[in-house]
C-alpha atoms as a PDB file:
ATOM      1  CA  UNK A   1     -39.102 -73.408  91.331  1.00  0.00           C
ATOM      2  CA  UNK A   2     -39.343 -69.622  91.806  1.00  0.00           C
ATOM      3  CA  UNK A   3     -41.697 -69.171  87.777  1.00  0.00           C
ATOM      4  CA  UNK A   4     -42.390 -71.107  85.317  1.00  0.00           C
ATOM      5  CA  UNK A   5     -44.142 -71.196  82.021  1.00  0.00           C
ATOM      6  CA  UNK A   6     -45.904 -73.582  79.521  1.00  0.00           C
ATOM      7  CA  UNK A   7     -45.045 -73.247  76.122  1.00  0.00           C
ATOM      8  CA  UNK A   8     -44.471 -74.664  72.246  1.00  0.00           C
ATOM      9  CA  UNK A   9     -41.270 -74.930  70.487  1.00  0.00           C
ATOM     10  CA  UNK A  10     -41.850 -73.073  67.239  1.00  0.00           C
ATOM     11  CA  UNK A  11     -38.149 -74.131  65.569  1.00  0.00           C
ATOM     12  CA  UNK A  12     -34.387 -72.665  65.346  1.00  0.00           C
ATOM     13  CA  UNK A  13     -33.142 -69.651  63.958  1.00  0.00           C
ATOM     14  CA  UNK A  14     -30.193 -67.096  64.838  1.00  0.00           C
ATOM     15  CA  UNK A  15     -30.262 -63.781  65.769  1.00  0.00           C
ATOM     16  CA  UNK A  16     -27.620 -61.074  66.367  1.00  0.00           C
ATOM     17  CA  UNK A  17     -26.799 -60.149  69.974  1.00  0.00           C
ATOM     18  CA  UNK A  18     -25.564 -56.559  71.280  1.00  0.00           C
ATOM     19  CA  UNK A  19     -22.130 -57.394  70.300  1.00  0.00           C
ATOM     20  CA  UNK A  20     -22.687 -58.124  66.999  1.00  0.00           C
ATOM     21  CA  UNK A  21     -22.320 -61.506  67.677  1.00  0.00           C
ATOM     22  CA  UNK A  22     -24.698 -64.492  66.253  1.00  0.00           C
ATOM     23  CA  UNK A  23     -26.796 -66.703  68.493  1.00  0.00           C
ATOM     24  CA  UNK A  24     -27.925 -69.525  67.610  1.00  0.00           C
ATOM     25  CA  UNK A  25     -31.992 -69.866  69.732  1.00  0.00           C
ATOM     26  CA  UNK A  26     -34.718 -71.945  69.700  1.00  0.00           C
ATOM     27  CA  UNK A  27     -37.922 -69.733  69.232  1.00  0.00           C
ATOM     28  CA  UNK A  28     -40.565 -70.877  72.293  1.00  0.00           C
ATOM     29  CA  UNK A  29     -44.334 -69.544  72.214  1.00  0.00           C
ATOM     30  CA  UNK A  30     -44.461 -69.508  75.620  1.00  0.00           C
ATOM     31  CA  UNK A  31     -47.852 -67.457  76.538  1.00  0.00           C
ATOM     32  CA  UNK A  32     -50.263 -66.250  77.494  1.00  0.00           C
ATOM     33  CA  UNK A  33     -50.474 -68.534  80.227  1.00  0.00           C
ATOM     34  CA  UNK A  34     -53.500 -68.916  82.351  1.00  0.00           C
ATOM     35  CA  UNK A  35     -53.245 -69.210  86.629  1.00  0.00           C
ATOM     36  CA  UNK A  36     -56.719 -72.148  87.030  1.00  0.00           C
ATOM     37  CA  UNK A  37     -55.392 -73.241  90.900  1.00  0.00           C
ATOM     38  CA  UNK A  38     -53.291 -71.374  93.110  1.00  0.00           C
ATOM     39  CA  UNK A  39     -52.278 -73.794  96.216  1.00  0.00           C
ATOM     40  CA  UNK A  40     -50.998 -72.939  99.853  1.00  0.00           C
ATOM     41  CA  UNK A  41     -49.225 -74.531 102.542  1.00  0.00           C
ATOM     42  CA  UNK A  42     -51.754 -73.171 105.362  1.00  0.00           C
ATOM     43  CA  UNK A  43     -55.040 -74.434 103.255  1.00  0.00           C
ATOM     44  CA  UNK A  44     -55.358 -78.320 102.621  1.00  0.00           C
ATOM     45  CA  UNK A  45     -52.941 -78.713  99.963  1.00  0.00           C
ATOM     46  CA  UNK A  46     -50.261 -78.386 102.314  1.00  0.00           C
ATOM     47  CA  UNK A  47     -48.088 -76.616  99.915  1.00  0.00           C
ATOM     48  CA  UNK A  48     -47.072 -73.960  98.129  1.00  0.00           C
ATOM     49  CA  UNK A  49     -47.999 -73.846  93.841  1.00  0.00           C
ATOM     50  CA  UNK A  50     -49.099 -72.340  90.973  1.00  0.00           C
ATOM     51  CA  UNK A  51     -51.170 -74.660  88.743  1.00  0.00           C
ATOM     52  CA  UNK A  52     -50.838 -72.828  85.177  1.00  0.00           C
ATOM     53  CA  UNK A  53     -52.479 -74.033  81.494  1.00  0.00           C
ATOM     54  CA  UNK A  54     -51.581 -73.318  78.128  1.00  0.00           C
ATOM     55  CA  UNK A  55     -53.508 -74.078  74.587  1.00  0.00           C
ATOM     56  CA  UNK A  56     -57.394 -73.666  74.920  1.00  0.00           C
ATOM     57  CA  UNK A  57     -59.040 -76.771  73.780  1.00  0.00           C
ATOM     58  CA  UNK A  58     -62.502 -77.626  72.858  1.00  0.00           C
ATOM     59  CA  UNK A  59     -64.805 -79.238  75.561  1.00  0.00           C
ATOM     60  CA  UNK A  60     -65.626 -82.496  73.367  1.00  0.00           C
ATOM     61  CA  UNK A  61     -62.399 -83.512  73.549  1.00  0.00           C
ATOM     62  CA  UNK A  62     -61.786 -83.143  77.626  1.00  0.00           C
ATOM     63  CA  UNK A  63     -62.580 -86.013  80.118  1.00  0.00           C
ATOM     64  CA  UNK A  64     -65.208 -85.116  82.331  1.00  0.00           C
ATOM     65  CA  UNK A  65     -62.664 -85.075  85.662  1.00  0.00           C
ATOM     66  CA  UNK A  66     -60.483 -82.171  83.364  1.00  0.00           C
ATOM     67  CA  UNK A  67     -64.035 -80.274  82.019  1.00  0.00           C
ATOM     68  CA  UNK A  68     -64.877 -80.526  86.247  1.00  0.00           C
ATOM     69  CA  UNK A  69     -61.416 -79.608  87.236  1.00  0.00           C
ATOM     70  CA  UNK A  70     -61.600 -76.272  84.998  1.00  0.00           C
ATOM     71  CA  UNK A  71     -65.454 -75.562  85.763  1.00  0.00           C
ATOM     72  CA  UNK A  72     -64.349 -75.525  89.627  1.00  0.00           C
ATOM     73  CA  UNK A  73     -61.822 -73.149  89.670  1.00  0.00           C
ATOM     74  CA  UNK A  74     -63.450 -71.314  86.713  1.00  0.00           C
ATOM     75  CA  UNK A  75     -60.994 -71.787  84.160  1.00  0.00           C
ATOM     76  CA  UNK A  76     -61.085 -72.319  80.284  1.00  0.00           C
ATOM     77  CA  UNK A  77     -59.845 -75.815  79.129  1.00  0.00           C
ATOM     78  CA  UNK A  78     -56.543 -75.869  77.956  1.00  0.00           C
ATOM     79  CA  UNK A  79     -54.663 -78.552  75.961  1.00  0.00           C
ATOM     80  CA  UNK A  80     -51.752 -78.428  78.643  1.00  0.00           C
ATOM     81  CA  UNK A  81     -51.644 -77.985  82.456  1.00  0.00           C
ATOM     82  CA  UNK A  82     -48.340 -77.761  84.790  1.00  0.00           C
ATOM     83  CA  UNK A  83     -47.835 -77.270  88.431  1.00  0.00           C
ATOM     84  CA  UNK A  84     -45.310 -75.084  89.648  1.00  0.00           C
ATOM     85  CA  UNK A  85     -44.374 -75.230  93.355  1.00  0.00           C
ATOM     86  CA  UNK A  86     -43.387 -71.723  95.303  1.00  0.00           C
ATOM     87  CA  UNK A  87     -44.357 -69.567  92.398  1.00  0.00           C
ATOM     88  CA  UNK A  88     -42.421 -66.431  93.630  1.00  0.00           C
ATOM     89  CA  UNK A  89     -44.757 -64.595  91.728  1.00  0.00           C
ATOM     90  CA  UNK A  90     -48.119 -63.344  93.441  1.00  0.00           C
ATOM     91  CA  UNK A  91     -51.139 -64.371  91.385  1.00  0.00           C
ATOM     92  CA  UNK A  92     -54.745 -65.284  91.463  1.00  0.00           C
ATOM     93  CA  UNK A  93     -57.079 -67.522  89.938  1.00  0.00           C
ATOM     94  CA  UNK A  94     -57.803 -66.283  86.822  1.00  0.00           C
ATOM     95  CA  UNK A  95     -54.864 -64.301  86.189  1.00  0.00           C
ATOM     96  CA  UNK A  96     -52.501 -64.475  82.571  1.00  0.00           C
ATOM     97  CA  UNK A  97     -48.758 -64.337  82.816  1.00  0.00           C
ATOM     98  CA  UNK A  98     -46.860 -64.504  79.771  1.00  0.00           C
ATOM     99  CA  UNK A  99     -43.042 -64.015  79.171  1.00  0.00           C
ATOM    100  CA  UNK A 100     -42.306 -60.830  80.814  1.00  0.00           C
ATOM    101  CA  UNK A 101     -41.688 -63.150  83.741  1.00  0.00           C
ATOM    102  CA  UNK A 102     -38.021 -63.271  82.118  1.00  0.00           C
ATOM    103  CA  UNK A 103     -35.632 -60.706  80.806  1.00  0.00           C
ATOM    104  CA  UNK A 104     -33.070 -60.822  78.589  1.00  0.00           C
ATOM    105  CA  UNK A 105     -29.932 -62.320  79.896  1.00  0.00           C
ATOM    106  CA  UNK A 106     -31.667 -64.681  82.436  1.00  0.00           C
ATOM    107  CA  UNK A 107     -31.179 -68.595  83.053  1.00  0.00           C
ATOM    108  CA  UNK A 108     -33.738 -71.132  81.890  1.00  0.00           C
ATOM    109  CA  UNK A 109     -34.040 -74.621  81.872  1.00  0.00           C
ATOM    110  CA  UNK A 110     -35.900 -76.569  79.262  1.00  0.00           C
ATOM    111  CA  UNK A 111     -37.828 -79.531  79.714  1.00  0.00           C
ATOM    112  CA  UNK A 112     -39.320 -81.612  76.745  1.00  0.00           C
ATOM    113  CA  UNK A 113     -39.580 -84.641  75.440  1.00  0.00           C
ATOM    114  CA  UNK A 114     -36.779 -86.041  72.647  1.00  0.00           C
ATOM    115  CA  UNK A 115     -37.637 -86.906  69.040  1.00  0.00           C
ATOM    116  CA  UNK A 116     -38.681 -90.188  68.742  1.00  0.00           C
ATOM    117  CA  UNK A 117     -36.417 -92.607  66.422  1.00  0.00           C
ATOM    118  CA  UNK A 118     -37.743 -95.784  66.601  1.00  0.00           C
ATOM    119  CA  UNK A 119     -36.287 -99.076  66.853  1.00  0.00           C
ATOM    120  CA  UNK A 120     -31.906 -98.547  66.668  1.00  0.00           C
ATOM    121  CA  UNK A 121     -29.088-100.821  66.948  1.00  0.00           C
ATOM    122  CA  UNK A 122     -26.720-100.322  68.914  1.00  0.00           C
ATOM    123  CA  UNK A 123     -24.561 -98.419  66.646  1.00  0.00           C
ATOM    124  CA  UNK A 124     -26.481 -95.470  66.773  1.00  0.00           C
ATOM    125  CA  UNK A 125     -28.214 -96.187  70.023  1.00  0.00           C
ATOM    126  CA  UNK A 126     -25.439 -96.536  72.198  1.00  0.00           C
ATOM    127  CA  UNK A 127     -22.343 -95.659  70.047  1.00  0.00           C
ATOM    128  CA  UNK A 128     -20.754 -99.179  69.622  1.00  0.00           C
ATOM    129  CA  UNK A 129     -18.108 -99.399  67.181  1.00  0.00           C
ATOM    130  CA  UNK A 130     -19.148-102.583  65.682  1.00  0.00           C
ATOM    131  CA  UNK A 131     -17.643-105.762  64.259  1.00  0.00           C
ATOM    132  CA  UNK A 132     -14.661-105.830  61.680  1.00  0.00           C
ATOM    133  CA  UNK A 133     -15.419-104.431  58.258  1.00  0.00           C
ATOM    134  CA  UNK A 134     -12.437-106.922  56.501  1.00  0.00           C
ATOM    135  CA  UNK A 135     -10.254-109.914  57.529  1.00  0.00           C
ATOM    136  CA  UNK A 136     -13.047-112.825  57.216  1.00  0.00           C
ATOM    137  CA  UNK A 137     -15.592-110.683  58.730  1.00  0.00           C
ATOM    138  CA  UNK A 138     -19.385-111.816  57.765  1.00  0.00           C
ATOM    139  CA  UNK A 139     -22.295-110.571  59.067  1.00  0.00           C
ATOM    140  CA  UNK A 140     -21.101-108.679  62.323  1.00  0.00           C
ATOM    141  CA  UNK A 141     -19.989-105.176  61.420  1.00  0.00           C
ATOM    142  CA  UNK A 142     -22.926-104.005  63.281  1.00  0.00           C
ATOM    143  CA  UNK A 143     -23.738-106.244  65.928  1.00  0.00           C
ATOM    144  CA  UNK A 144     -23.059-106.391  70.196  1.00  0.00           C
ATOM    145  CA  UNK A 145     -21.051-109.274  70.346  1.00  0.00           C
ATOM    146  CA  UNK A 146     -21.740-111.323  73.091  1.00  0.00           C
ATOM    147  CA  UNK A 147     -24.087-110.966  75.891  1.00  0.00           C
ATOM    148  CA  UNK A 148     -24.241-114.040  78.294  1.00  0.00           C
ATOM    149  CA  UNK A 149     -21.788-115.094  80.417  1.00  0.00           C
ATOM    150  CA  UNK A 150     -20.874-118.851  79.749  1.00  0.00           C
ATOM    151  CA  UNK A 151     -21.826-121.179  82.055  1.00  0.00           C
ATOM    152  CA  UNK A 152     -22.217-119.010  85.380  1.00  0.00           C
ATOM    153  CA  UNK A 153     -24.253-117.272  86.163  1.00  0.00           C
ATOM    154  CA  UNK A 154     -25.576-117.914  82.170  1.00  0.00           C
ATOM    155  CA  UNK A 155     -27.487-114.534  82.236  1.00  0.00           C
ATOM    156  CA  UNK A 156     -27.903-111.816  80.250  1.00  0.00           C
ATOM    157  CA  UNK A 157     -26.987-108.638  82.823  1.00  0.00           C
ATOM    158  CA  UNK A 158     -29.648-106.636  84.310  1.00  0.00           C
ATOM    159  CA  UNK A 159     -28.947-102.824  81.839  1.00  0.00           C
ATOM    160  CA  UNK A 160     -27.056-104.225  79.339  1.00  0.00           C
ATOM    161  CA  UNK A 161     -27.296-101.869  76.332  1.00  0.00           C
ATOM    162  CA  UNK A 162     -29.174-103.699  73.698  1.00  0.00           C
ATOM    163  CA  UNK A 163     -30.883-102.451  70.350  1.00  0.00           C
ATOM    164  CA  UNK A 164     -33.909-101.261  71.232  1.00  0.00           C
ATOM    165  CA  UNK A 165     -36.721 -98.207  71.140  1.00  0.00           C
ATOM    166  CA  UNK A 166     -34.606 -94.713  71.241  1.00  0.00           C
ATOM    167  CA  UNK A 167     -35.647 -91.761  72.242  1.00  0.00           C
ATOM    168  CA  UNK A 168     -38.881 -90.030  72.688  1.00  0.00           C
ATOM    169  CA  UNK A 169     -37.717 -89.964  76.540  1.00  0.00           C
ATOM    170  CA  UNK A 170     -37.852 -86.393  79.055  1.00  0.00           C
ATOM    171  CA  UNK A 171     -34.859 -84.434  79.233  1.00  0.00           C
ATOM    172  CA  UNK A 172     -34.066 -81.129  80.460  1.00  0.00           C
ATOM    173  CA  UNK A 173     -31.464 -79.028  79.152  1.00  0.00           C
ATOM    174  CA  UNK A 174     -30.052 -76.802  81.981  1.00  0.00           C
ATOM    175  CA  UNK A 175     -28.656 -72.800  82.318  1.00  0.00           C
ATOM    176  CA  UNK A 176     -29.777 -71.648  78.749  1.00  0.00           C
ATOM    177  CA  UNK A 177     -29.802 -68.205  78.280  1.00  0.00           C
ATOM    178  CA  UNK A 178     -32.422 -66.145  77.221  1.00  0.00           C
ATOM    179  CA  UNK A 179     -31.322 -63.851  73.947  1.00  0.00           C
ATOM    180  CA  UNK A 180     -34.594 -62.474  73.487  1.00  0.00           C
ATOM    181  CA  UNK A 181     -38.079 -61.514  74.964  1.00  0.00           C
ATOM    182  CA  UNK A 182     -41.076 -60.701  72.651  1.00  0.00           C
ATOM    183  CA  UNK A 183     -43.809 -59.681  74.876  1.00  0.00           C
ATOM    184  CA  UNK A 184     -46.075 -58.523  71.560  1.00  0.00           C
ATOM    185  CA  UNK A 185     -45.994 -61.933  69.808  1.00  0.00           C
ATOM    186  CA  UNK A 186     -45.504 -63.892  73.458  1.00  0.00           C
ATOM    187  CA  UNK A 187     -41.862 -65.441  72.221  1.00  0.00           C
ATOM    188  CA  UNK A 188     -39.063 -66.518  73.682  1.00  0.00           C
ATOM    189  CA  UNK A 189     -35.384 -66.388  72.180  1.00  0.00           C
ATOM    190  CA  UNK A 190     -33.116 -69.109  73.858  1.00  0.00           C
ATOM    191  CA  UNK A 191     -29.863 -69.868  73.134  1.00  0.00           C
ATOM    192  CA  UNK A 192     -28.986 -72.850  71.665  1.00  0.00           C
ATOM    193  CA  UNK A 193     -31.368 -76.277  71.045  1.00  0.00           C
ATOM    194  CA  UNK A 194     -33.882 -77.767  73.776  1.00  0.00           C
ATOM    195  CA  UNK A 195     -35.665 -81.094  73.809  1.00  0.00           C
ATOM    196  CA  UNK A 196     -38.537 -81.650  71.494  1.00  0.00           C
ATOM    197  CA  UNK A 197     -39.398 -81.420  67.684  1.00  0.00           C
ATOM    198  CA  UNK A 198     -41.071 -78.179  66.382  1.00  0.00           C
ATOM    199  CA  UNK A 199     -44.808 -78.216  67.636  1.00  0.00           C
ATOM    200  CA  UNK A 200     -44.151 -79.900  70.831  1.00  0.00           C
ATOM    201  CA  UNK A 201     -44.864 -78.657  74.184  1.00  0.00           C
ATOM    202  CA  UNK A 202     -41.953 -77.323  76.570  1.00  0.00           C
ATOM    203  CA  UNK A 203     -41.811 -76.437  79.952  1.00  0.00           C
ATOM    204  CA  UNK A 204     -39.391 -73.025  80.884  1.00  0.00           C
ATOM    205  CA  UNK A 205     -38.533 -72.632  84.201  1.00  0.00           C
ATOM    206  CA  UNK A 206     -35.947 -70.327  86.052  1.00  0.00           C
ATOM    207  CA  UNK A 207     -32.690 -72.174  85.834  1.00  0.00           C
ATOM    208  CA  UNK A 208     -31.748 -73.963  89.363  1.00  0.00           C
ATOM    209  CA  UNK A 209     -27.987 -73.777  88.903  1.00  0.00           C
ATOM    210  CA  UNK A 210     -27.130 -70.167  87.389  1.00  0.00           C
ATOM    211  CA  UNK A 211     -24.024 -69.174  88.828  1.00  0.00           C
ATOM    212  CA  UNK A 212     -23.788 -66.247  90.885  1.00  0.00           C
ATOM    213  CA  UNK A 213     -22.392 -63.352  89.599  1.00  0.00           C
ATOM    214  CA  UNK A 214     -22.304 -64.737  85.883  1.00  0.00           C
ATOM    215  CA  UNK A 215     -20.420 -62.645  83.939  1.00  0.00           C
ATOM    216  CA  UNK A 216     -20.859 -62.839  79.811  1.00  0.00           C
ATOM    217  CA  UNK A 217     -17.935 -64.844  78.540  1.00  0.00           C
ATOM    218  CA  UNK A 218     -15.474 -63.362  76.475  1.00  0.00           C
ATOM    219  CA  UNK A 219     -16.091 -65.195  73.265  1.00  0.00           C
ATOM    220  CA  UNK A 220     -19.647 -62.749  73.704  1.00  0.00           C
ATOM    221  CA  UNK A 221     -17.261 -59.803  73.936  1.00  0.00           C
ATOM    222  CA  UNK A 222     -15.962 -58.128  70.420  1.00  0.00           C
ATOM    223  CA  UNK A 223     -13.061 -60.370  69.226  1.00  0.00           C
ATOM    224  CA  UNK A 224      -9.713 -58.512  69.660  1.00  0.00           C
ATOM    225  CA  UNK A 225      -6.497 -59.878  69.138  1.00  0.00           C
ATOM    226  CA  UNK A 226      -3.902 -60.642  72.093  1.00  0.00           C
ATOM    227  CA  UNK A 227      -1.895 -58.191  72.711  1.00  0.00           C
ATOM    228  CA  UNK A 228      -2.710 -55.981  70.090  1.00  0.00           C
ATOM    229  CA  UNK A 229      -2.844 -52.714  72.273  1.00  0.00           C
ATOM    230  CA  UNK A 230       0.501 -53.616  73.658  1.00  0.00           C
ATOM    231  CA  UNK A 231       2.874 -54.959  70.595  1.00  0.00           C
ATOM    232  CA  UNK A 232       4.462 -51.938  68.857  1.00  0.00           C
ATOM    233  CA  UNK A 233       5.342 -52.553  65.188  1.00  0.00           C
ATOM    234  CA  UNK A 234       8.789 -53.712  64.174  1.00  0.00           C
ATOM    235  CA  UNK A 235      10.658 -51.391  61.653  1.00  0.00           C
ATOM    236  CA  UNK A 236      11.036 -52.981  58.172  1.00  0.00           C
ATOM    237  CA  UNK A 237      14.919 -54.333  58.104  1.00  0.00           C
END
């Protein structure tokens, strides 16, 4: 994980890009973020990290093994802290990094937790189709169906998909570009959605499959229409 950083998803909104295009991005506050541990393979860690933390917090409302942990390495307590492993970026204790770690046009991937939406059948949990609404149908349009298995083995399946708690689970959303980078106001610009309802706390890290040599698509480019430049126009018969 070459850099990281801690952040808050603000909400959605568009913006135009270069092209005149319109991009759909989630807004991040993603800074400043403050370096409280920095870890190395030679000392007895036995690795390589960044330990970063984001969204002071008052003391009375710290554990005393956090309030320690931030008195050691003589850090401020923050709501939020993340470890980042081979942090290609040279820092101390101490030190703030904020978005300028990314640049317009780079990879990210988000990690968050989903919205939460409580107890779901399996309609909208799982995307079953349900019973019959007509031909004698009562009281199954949107149920399972069965779940055991007759008389052998006469058990329910380990995984079956069942109603049940959905969402509020950690996903990452991979190779999202970054539109945007407001190093004033400590924003972030991403295209398109990432995990999380507005308030909640995101982690942005350097994307781990960009392609190489990634080239703008052309539905980025100004729209022309094919073969334009090479029809001639038809005289009028």
């Amino acid at each position: 994980m070459p850099v990281g950083l801690l952040g808050k998803k603000l909400g959605m909104t568009r913006v135009y890009d270069a092209q005149g295009v319109v991009r759909p991005v989630t807004v991040v506050l993603a800074g400043p973020n403050r370096v409280l541990q920095v870890k190395s393979q030679a000392g007895k860690d036995g690795y390589n990290a960044v330990q970063l933390g984001f969204d002071d917090q008052k003391e009375h409302r710290l554990t005393k093994p956090l309030l320690g942990h931030f008195k050691k390495h003589n850090g401020a307590p923050v709501k939020r802290v993340r470890e980042f492993r081979n942090f290609s970026k040279e820092v101390k204790p101490g030190d703030v990094v904020g978005v300028d770690l990314f640049a317009p046009g780079d990879f990210v991937d988000a990690i968050g937790v989903t919205k939460g939406r409580g107890f779901e059948g399996v309609v909208k949990r799982h995307g079953f189709r349900g019973g019959d609404a007509t031909h004698g149908a009562k009281g199954w349009h949107r149920r399972s169906g069965a779940i055991g298995q007759r008389l052998f083995p006469g058990t329910v399946q380990r995984g079956l998909k069942m109603p049940g708690h959905m969402g509020q689970v950690r996903r990452t959303t991979q190779n999202l570009e970054v539109v945007q980078v407001r190093e004033a106001e400590n924003l972030l610009l991403i295209s398109g959605a990432i995990p999380g309802a507005e308030g909640d706390y995101v982690v942005i890290r350097e994307s781990k499959k960009r392609p190489k040599g990634w080239k703008p698509p052309e539905s980025l480019a100004p729209m022309k229409r094919k073969g334009a430049e090479t029809r001639k126009a038809e005289p009028k018969k």
